[in-house]
Protein backbone atom coordinates (compact mmCIF):
# COMPACT_ATOMS: atom_id res chain seq x y z
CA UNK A 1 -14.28 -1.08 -11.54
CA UNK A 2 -16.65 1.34 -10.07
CA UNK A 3 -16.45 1.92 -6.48
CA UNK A 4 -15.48 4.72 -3.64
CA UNK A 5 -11.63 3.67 -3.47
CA UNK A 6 -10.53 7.85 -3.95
CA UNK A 7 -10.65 9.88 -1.43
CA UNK A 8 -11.30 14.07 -1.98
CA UNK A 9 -8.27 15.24 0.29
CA UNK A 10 -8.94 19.22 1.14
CA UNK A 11 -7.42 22.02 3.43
CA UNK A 12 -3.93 20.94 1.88
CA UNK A 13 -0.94 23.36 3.52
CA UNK A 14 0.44 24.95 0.16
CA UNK A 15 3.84 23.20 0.43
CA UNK A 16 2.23 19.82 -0.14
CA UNK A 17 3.07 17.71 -2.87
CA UNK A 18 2.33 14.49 -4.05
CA UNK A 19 4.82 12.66 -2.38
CA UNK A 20 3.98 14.38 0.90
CA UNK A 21 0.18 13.70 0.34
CA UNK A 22 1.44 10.15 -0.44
CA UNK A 23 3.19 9.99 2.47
CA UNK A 24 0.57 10.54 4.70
CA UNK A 25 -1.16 7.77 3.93
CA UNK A 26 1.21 5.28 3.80
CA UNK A 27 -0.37 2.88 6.33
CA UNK A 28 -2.92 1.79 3.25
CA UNK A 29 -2.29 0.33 -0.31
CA UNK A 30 -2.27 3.37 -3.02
CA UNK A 31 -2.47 3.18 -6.50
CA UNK A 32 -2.05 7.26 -7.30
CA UNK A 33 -1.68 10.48 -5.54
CA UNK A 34 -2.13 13.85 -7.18
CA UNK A 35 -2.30 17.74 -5.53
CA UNK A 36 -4.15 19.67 -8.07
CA UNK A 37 -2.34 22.88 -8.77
CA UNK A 38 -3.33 25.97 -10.42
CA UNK A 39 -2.59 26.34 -13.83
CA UNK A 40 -1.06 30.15 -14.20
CA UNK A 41 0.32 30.56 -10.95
CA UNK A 42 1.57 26.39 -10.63
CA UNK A 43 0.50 27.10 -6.66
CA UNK A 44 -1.30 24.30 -5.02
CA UNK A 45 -5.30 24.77 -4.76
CA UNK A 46 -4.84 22.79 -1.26
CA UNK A 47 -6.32 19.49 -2.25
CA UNK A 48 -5.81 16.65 -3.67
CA UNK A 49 -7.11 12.97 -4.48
CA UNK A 50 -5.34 9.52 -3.54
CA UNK A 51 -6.55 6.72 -4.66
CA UNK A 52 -6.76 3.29 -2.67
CA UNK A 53 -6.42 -0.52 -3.86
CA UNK A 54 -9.83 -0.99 -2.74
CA UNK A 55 -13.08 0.25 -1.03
CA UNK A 56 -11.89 -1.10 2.56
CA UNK A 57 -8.75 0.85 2.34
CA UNK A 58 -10.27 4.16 1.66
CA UNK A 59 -12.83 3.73 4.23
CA UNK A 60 -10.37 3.10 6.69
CA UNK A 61 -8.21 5.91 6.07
CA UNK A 62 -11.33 8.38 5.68
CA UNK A 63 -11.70 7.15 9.38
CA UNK A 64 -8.58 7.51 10.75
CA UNK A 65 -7.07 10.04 8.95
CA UNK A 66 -10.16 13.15 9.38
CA UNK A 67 -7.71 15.04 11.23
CA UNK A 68 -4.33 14.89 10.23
CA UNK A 69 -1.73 14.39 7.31
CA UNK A 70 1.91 15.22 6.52
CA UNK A 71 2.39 18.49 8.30
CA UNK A 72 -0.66 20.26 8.49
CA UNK A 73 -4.29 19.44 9.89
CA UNK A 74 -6.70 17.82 6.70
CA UNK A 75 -9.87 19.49 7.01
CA UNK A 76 -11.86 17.71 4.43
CA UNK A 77 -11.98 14.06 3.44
CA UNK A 78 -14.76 13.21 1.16
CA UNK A 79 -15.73 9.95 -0.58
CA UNK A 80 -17.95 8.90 -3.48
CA UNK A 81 -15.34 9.34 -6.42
CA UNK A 82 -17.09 6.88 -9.12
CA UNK A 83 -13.99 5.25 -11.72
C-alpha cells in the first residue's frame, strides 16, 4: 500500500526508545516504532519513525502531537514516507 501512514519523528531526547516513542503516541493505531541509533557509538541520533494503521491516523497525530511526546518537546514531525 502506498500512502503517508509514517511519520519522520525528530528532536528525540537521547534517552528515548522505542517503547517511549511508542508510547507517545498511543492515542492512534501503530503498526511499528523504531529510534534510529548510531551504529559505533549505539547512541540515539534523536529521531525516529512510527508508523500508523492508516493515512487518517498519521495525519491526526502530525496535528496534535507538533509539540510534544514522552518527556521531551518533538521538534520535527514530517510526513510523505512512501511504503
Amino acid at each position: 500500500m502506498t500512502g503517508k501512514r509514517k511519520l519522520f519523528v525528530g528532536g528525540l531526547p537521547g534517552e528515548t526508545d522505542d517503547k517511549a516513542l511508542g508510547d507517545g503516541f498511543s492515542n492512534w493505531e501503530i503498526e511499528d516504532v523504531i529510534v534510529v541509533y548510531d551504529r559505533e557509538t549505539r547512541r540515539s541520533r534523536n529521531f525516529g519513525y512510527v508508523t500508523f494503521r492508516d493515512e487518517q491516523d498519521a495525519a491526526d497525530a502530525m496535528k496534535q502531537m507538533g509539540g510534544e511526546s514522552g518527556k521531551g518537546k518533538v521538534r520535527n514531525i514530517w510526513t510523505g514516507i512512501e511504503h
